[in-house]
C-alpha atoms as a PDB file:
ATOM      1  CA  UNK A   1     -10.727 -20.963  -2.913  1.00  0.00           C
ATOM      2  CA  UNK A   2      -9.475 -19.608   0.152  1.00  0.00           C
ATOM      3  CA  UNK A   3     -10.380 -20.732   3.479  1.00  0.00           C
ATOM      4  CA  UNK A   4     -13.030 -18.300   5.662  1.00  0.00           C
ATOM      5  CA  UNK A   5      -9.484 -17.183   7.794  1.00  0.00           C
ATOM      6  CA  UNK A   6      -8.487 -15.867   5.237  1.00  0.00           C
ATOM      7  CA  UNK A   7     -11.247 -14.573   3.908  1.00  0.00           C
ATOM      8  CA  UNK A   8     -11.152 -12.744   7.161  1.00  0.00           C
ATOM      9  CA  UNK A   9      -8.015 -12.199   6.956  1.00  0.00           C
ATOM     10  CA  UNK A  10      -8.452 -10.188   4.074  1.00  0.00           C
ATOM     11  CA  UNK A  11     -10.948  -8.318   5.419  1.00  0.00           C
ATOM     12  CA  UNK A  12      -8.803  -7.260   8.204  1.00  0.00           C
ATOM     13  CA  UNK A  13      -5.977  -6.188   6.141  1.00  0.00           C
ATOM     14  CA  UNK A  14      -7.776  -3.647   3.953  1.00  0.00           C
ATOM     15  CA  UNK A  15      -9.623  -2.144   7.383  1.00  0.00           C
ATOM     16  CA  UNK A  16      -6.138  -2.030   9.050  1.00  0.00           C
ATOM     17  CA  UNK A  17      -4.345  -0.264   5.949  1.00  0.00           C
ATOM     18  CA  UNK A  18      -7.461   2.188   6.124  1.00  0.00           C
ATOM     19  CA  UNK A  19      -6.486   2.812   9.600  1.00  0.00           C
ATOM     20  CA  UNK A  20      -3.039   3.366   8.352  1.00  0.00           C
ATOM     21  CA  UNK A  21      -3.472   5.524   5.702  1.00  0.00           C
ATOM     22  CA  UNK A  22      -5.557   8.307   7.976  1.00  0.00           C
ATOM     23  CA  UNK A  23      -2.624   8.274  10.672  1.00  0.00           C
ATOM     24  CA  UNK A  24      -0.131   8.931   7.252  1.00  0.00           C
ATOM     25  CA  UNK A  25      -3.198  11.800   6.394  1.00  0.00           C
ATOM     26  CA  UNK A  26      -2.772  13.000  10.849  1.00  0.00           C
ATOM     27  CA  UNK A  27       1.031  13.117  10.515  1.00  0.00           C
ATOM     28  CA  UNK A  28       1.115  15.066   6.815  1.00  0.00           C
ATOM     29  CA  UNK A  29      -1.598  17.568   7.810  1.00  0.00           C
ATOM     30  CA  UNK A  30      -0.293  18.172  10.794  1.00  0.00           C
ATOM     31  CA  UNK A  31       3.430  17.950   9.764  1.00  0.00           C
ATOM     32  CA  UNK A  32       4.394  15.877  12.059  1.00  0.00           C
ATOM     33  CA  UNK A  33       6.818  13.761   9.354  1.00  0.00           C
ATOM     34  CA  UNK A  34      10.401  15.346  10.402  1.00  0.00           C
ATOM     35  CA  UNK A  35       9.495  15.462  14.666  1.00  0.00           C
ATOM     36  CA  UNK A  36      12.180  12.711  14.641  1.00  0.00           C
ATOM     37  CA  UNK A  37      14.837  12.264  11.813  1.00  0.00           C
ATOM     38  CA  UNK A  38      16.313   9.336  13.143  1.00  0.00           C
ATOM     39  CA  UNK A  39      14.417   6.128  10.704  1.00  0.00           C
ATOM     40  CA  UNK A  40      15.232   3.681  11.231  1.00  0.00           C
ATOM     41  CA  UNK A  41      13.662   3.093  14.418  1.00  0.00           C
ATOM     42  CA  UNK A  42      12.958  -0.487  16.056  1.00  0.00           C
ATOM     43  CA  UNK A  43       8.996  -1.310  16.069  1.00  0.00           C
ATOM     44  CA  UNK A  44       9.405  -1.171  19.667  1.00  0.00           C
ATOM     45  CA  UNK A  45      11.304   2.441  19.834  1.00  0.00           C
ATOM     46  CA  UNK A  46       8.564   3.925  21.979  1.00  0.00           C
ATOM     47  CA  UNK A  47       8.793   1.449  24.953  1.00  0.00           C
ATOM     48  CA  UNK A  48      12.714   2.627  25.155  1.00  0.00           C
ATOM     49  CA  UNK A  49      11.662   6.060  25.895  1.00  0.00           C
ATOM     50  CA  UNK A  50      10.844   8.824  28.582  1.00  0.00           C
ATOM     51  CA  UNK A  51       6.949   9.499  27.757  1.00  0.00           C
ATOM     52  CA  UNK A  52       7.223  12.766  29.819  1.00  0.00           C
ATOM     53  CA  UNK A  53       9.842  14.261  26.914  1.00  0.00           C
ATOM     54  CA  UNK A  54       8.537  13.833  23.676  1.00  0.00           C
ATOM     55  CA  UNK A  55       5.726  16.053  21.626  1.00  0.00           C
ATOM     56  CA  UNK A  56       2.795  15.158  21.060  1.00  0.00           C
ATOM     57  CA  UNK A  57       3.812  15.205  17.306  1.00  0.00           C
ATOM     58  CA  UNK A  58       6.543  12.657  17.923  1.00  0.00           C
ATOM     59  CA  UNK A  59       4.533  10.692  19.389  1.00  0.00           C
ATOM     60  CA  UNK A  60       2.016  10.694  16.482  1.00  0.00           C
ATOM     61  CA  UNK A  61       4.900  10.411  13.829  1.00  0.00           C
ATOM     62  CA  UNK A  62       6.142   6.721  16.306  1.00  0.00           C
ATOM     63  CA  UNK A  63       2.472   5.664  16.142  1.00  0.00           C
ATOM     64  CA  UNK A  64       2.341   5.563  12.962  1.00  0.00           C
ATOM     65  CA  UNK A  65       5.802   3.608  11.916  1.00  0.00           C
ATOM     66  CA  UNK A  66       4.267   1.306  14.457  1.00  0.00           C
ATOM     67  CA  UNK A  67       0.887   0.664  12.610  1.00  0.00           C
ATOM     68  CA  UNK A  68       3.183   0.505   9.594  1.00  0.00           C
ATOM     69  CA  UNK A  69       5.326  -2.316  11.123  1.00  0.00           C
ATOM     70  CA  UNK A  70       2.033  -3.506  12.302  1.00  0.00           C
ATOM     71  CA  UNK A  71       0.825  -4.029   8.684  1.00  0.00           C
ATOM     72  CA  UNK A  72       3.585  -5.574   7.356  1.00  0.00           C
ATOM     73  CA  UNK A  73       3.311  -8.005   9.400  1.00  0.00           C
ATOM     74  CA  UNK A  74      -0.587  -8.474   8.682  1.00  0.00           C
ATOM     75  CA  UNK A  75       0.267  -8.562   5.131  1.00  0.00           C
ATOM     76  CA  UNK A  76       2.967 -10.839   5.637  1.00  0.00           C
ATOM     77  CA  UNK A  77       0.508 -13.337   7.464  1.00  0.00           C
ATOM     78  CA  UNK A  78      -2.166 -13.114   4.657  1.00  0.00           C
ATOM     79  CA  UNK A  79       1.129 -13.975   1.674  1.00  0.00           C
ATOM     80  CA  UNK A  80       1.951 -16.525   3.672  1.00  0.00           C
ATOM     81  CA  UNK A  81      -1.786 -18.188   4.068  1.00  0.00           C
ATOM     82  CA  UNK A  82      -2.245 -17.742   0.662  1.00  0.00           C
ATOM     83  CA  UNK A  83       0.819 -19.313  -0.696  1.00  0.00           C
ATOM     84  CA  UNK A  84      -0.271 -22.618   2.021  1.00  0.00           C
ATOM     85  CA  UNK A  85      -3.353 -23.126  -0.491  1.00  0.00           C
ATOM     86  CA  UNK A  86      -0.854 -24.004  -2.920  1.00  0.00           C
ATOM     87  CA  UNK A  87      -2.240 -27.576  -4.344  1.00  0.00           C
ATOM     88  CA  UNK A  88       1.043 -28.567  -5.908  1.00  0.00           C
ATOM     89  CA  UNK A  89       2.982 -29.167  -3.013  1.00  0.00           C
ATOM     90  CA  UNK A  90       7.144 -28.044  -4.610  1.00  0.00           C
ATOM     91  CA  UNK A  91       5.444 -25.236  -5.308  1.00  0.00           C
ATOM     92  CA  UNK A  92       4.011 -24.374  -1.600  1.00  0.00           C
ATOM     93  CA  UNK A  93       7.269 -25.139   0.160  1.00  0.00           C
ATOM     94  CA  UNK A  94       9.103 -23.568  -2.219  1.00  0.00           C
ATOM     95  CA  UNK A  95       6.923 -20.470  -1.694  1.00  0.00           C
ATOM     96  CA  UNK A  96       6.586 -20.120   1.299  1.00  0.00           C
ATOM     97  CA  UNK A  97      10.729 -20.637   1.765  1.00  0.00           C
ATOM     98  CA  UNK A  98      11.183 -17.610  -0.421  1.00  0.00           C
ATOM     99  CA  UNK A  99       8.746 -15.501   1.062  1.00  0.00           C
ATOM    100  CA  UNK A 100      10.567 -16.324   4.490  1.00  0.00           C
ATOM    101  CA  UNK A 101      13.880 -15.358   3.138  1.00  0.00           C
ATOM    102  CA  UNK A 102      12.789 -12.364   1.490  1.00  0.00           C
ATOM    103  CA  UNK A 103      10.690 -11.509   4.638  1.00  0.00           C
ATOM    104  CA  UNK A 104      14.063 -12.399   6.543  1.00  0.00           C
ATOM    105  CA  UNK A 105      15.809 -10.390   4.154  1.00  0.00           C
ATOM    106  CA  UNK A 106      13.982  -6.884   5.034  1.00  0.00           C
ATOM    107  CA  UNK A 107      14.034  -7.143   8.809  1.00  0.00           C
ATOM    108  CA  UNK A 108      18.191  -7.992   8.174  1.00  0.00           C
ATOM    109  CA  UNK A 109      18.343  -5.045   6.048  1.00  0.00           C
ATOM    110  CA  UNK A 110      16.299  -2.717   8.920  1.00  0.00           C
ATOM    111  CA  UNK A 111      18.894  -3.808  11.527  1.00  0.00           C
ATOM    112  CA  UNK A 112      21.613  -3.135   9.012  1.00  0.00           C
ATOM    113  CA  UNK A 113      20.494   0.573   8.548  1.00  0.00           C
ATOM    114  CA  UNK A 114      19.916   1.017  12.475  1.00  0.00           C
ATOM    115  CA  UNK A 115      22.913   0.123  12.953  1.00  0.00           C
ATOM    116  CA  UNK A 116      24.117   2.873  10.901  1.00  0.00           C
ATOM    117  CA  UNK A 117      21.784   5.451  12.728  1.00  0.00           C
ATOM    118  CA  UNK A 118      23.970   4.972  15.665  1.00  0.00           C
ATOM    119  CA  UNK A 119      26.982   6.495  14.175  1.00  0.00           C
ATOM    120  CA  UNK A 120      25.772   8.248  10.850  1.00  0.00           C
ATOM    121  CA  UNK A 121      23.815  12.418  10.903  1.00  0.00           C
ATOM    122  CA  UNK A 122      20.434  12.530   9.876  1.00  0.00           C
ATOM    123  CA  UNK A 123      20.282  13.705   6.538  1.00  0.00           C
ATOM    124  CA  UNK A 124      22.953  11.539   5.618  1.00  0.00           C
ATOM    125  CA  UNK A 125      22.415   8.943   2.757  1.00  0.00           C
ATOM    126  CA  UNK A 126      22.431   5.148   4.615  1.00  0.00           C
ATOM    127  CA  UNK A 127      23.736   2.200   2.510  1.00  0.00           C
ATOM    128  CA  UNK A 128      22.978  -1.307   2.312  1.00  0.00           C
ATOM    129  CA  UNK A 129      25.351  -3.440   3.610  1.00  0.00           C
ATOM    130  CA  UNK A 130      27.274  -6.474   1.010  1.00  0.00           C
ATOM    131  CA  UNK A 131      25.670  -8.722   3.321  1.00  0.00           C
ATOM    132  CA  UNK A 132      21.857  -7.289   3.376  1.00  0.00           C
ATOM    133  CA  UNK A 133      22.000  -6.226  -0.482  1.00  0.00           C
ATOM    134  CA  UNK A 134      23.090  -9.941  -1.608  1.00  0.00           C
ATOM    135  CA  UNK A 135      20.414 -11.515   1.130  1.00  0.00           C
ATOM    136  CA  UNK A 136      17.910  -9.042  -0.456  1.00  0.00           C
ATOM    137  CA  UNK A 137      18.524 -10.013  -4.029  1.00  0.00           C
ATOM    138  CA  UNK A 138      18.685 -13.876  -3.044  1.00  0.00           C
ATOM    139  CA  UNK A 139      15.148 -13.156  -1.576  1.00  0.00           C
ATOM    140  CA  UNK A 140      13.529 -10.990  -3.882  1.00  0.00           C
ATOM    141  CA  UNK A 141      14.856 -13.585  -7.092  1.00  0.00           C
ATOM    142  CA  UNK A 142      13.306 -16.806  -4.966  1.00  0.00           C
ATOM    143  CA  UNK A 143       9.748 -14.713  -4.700  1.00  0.00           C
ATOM    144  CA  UNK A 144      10.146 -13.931  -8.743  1.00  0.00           C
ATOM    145  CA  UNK A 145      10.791 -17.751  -9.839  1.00  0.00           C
ATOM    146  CA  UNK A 146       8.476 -19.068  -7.415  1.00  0.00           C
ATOM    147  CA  UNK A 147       6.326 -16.921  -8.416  1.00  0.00           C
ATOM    148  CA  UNK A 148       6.741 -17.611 -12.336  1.00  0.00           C
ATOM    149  CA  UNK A 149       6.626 -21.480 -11.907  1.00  0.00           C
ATOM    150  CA  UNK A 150       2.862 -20.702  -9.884  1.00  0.00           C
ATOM    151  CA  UNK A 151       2.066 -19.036 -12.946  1.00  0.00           C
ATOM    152  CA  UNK A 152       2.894 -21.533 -15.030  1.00  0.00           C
ATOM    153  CA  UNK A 153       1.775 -24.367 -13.588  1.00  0.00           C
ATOM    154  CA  UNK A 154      -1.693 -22.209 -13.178  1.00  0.00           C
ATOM    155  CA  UNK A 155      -3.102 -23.676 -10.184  1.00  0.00           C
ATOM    156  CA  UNK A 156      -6.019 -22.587  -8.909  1.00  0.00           C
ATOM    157  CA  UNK A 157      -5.470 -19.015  -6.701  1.00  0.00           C
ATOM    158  CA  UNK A 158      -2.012 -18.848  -8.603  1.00  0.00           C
ATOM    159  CA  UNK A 159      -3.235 -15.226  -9.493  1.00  0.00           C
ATOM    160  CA  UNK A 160      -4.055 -14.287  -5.340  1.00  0.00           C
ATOM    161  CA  UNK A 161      -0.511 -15.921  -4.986  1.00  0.00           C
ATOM    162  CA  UNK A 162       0.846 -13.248  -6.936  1.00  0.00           C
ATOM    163  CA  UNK A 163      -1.144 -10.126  -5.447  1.00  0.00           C
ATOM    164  CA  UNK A 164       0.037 -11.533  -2.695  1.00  0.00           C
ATOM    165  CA  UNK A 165       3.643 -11.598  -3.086  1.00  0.00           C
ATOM    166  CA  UNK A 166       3.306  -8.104  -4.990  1.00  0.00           C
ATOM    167  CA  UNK A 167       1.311  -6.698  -1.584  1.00  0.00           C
ATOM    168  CA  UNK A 168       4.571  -8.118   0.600  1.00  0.00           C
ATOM    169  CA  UNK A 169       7.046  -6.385  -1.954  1.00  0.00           C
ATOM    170  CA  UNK A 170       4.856  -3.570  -2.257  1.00  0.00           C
ATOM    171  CA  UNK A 171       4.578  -2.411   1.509  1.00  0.00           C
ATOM    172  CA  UNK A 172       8.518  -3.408   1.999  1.00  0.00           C
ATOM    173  CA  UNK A 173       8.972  -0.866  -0.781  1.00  0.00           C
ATOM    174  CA  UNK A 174       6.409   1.503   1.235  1.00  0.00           C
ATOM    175  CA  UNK A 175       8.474   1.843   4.276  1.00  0.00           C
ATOM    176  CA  UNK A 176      11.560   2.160   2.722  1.00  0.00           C
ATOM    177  CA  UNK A 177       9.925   5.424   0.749  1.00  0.00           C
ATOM    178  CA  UNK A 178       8.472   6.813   4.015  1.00  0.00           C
ATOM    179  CA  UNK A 179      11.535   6.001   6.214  1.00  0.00           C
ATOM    180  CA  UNK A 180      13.934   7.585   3.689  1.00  0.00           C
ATOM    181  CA  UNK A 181      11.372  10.674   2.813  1.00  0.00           C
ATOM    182  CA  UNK A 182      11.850  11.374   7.021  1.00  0.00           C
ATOM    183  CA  UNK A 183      15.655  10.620   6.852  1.00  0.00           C
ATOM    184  CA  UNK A 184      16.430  12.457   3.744  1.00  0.00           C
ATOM    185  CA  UNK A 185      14.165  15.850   3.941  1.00  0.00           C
ATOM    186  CA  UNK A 186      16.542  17.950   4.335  1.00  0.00           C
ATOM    187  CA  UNK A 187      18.619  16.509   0.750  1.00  0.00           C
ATOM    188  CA  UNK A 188      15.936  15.574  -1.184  1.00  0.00           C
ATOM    189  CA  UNK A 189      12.393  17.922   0.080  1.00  0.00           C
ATOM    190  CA  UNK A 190       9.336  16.660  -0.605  1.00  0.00           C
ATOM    191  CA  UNK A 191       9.606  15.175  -3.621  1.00  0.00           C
ATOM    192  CA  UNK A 192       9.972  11.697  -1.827  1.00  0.00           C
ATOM    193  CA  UNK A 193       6.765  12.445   0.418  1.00  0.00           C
ATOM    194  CA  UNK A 194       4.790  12.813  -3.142  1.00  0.00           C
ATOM    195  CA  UNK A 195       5.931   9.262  -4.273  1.00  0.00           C
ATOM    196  CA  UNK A 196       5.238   7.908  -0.897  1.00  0.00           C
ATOM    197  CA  UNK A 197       1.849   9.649  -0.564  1.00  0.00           C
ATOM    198  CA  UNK A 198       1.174   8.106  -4.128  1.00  0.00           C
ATOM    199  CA  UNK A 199       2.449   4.736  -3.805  1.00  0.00           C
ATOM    200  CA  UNK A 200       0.544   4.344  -0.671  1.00  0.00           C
ATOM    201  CA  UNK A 201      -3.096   3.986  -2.898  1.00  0.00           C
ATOM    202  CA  UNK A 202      -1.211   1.422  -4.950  1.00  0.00           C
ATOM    203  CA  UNK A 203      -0.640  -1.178  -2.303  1.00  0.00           C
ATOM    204  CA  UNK A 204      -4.257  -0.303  -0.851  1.00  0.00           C
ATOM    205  CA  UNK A 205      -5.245  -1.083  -3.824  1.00  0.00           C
ATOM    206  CA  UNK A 206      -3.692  -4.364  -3.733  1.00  0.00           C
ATOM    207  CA  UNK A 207      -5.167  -5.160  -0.393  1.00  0.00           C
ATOM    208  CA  UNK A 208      -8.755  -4.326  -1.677  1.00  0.00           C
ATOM    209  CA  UNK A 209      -8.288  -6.496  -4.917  1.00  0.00           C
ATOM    210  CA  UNK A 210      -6.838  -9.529  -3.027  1.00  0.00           C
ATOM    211  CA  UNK A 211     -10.070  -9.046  -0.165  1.00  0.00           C
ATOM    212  CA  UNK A 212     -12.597  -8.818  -3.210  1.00  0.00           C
ATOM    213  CA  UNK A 213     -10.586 -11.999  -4.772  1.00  0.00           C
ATOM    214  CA  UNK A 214     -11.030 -14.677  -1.648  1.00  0.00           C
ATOM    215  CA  UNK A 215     -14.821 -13.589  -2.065  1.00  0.00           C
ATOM    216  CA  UNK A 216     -16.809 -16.786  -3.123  1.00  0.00           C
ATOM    217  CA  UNK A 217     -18.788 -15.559  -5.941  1.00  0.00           C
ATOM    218  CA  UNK A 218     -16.090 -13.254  -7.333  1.00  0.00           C
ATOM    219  CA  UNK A 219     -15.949 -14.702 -10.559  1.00  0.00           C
ATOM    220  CA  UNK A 220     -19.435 -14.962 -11.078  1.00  0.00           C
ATOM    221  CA  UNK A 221     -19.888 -10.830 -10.984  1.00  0.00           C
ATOM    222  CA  UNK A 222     -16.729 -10.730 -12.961  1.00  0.00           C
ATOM    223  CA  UNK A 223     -18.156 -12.597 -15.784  1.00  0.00           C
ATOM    224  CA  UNK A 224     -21.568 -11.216 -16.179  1.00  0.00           C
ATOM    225  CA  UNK A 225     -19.502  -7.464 -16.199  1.00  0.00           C
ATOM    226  CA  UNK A 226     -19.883  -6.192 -19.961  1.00  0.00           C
ATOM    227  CA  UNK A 227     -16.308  -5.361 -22.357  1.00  0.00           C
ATOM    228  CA  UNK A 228     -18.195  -2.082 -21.832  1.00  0.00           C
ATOM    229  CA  UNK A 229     -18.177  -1.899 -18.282  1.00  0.00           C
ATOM    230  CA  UNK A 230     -14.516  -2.730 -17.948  1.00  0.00           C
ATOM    231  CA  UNK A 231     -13.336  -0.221 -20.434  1.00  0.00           C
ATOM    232  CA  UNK A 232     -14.571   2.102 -18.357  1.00  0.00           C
ATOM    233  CA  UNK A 233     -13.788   1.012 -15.189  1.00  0.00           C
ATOM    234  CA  UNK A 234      -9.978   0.890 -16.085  1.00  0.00           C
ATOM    235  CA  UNK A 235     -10.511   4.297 -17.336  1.00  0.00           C
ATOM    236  CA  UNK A 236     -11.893   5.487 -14.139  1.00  0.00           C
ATOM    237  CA  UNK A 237      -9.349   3.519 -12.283  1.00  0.00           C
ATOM    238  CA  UNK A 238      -5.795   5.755 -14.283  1.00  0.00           C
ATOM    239  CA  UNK A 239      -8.118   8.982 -14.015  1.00  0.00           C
ATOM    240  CA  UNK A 240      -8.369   8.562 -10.367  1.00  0.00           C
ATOM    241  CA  UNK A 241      -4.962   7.428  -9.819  1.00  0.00           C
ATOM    242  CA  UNK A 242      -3.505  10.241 -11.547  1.00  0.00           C
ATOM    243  CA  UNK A 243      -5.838  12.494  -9.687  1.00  0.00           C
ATOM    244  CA  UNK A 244      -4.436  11.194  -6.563  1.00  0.00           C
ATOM    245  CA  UNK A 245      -0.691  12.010  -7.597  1.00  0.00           C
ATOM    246  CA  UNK A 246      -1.545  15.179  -8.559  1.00  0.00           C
ATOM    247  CA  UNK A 247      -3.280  15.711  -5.129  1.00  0.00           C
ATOM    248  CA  UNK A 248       0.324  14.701  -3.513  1.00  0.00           C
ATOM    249  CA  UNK A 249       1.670  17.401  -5.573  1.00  0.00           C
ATOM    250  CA  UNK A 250      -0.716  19.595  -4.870  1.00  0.00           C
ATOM    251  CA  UNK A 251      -0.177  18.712  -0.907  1.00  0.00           C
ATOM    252  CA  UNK A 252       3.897  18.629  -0.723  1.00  0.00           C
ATOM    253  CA  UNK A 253       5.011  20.789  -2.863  1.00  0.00           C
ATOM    254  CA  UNK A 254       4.342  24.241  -4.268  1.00  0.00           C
ATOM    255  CA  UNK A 255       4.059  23.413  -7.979  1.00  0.00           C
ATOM    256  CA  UNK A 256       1.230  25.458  -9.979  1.00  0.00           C
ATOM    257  CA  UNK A 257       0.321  22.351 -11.482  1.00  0.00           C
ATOM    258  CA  UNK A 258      -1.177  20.296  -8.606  1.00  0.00           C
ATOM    259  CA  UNK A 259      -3.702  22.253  -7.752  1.00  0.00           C
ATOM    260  CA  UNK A 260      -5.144  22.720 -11.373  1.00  0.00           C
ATOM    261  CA  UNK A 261      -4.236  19.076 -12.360  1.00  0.00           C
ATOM    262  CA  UNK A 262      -5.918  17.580  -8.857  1.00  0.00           C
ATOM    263  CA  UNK A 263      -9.758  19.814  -9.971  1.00  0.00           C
ATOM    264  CA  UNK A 264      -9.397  19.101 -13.845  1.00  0.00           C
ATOM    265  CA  UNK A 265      -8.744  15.597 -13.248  1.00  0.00           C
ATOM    266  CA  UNK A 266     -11.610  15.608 -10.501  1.00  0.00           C
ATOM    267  CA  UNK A 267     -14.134  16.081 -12.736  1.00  0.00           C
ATOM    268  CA  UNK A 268     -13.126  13.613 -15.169  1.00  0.00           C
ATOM    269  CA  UNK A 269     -12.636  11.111 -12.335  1.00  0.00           C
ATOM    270  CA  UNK A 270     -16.499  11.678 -11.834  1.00  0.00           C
ATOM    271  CA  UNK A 271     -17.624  11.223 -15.567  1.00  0.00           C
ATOM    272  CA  UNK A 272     -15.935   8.354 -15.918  1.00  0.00           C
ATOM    273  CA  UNK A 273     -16.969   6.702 -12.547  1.00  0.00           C
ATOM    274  CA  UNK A 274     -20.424   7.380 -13.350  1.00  0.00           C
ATOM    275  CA  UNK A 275     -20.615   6.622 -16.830  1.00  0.00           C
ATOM    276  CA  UNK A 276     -19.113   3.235 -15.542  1.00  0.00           C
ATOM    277  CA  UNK A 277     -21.817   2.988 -12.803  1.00  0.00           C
ATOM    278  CA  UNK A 278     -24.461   3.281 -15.608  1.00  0.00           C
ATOM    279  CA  UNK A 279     -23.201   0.330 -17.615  1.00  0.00           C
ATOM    280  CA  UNK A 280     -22.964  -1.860 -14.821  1.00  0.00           C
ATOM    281  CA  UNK A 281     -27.010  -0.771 -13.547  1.00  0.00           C
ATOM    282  CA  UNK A 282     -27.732  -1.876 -17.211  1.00  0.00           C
ATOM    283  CA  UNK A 283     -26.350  -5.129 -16.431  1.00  0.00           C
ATOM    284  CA  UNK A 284     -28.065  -5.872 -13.824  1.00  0.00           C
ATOM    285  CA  UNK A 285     -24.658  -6.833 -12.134  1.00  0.00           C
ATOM    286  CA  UNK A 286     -22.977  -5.491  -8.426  1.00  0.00           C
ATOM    287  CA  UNK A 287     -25.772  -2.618  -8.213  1.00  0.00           C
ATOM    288  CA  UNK A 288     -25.007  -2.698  -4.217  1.00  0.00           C
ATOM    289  CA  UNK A 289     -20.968  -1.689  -5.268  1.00  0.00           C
ATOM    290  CA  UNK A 290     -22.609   0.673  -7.920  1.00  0.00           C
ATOM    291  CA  UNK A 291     -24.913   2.442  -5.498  1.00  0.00           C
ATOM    292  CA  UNK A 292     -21.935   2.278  -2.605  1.00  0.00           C
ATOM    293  CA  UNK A 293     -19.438   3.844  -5.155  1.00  0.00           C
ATOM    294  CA  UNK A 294     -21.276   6.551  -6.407  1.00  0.00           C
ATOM    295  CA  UNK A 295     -22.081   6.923  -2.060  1.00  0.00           C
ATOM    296  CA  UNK A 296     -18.458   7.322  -1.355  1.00  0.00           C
ATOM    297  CA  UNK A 297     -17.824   9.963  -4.513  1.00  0.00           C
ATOM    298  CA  UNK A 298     -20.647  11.880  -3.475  1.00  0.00           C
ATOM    299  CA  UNK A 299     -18.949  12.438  -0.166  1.00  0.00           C
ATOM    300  CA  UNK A 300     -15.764  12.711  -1.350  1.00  0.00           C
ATOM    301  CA  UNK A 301     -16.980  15.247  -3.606  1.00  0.00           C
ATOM    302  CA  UNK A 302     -18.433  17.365  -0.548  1.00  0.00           C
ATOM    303  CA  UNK A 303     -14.917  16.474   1.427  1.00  0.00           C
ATOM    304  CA  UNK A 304     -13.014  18.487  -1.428  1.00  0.00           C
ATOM    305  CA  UNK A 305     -15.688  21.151  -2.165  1.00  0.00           C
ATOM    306  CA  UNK A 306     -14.850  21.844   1.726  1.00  0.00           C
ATOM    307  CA  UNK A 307     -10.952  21.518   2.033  1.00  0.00           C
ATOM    308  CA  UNK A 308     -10.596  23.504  -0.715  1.00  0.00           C
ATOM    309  CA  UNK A 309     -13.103  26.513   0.974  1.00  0.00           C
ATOM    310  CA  UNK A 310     -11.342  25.881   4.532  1.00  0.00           C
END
């Protein structure tokens, strides 16, 4: 079980991707994505500047590669403490080595593509260098078979191991998307801000599963939830998902199919949330998630009702 840090630490990751995700919502609304089509850009890019030249919006757009820099980093932290609670101890070093090459691997890669910034238009496809593409694979293959031995081996919090290394991978994968979405809009549109925009809810996701995991009496709610319950749940869970692509669609591009795809899929979203709700009441089990869920889809509920009148 993992230590109260990082129970903590947890905590703080899925409140700091929250925080994330509404400055992504501030610079998409707002359309403040392209106000600078140089990426990459180092995490301390703003420092380097005049403050008296740049827009408002340019300033918004740097804020939020910083908070996304700023997150990896969290996330980074939290794989890292997870992978330490590692009992078998071949296993933890080895771990922890691979997530520090991959991790290594990523910030090589970043200075590899600024590099190219320097000399290269925006617009312009950027290419991995031999050297960051080999480190990358080295790194990415270390994470895998550590990661497969954990699994193995079946320690206990191999499965948080995993989630985390998926949540590192994940949010590498994340920046990449939004960095190349701002340095490619003008070859590709918007079809890369719809998989970033979607992708996004996946590693949130990730962050609120691993947080829920390091509770103490997580398995004890899972195992009094009914075969019922979790049908449904994992129903509700791909309705909603695909309701949330189909709101990037509706959002970044003009296609006749977002809009009518996002409001169908809305109301099956609620039917099956609910009808989920109602088997766990019966239960007895997590009524204080049950009552908070059906909270947040009542307001998110009045949230559309009013975007979609304004």
């Amino acid at each position: 079980m993992p230590g109260r840090w990082l129970r903590i630490w947890a905590n703080v990751t899925v409140a700091g991707t929250i925080v994330l995700l509404a400055l992504g919502t501030v610079v998409s609304s707002f359309r403040f994505g392209i106000e600078d089509q140089i990426w990459p850009t180092a995490p301390w890019h703003l420092a380097l500047i005049n403050w008296s030249e740049p827009s408002r919006g340019f300033l918004i757009e740097h804020a939020h590669r910083l908070a996304g820099w700023s997150m990896g980093g969290i996330m980074a932290v939290l794989a890292f403490g997870l992978w330490w609670t590692e009992t078998v101890s071949k296993l933890r070093w080895g771990g922890l080595a691979a997530l520090m090459g991959l991790t290594g691997a990523y910030l090589y890669l970043h200075r590899d593509l600024i590099q190219q910034t320097k000399t290269l238009a925006p617009g312009l496809p950027l290419s991995a260098s031999i050297t960051s593409s080999t480190l990358l694979v080295i790194g990415l293959a270390a994470v895998m078979l550590t990661s497969i031995a954990t699994a193995y081996r079946q320690s206990p919090g191999w499965s948080l191991r995993l989630l985390a290394v998926a949540l590192l991978i994940g949010v590498m994968i994340q920046g990449l998307l939004g960095g190349l979405r701002v340095h490619l809009d003008v070859m590709l549109g918007k079809s890369l801000s719809v998989i970033h925009a979607s992708f996004s809810q996946v590693v949130f996701g990730l962050t609120v599963i691993i947080a829920l995991l390091c509770q103490r009496d997580t398995n004890l709610r899972v195992a009094s939830v009914s075969a019922a319950a979790r049908v449904w749940s994992l129903t509700a869970i791909a309705v909603i998902y695909a309701q949330i692509v189909a709101g990037a669609v509706l959002r970044h591009t003009s296609s006749p199919f977002g809009p009518r795809l996002h409001l169908l899929l809305a109301f099956v979203g609620v039917v099956a949330i609910v009808v989920t709700c109602s088997q766990l009441w019966r239960a007895n089990s997590a009524r204080g998630w049950v009552v908070t869920s059906l909270a947040i889809v009542a307001g998110q509920l009045l949230l559309g009702v009013e975007s979609w009148l304004v």
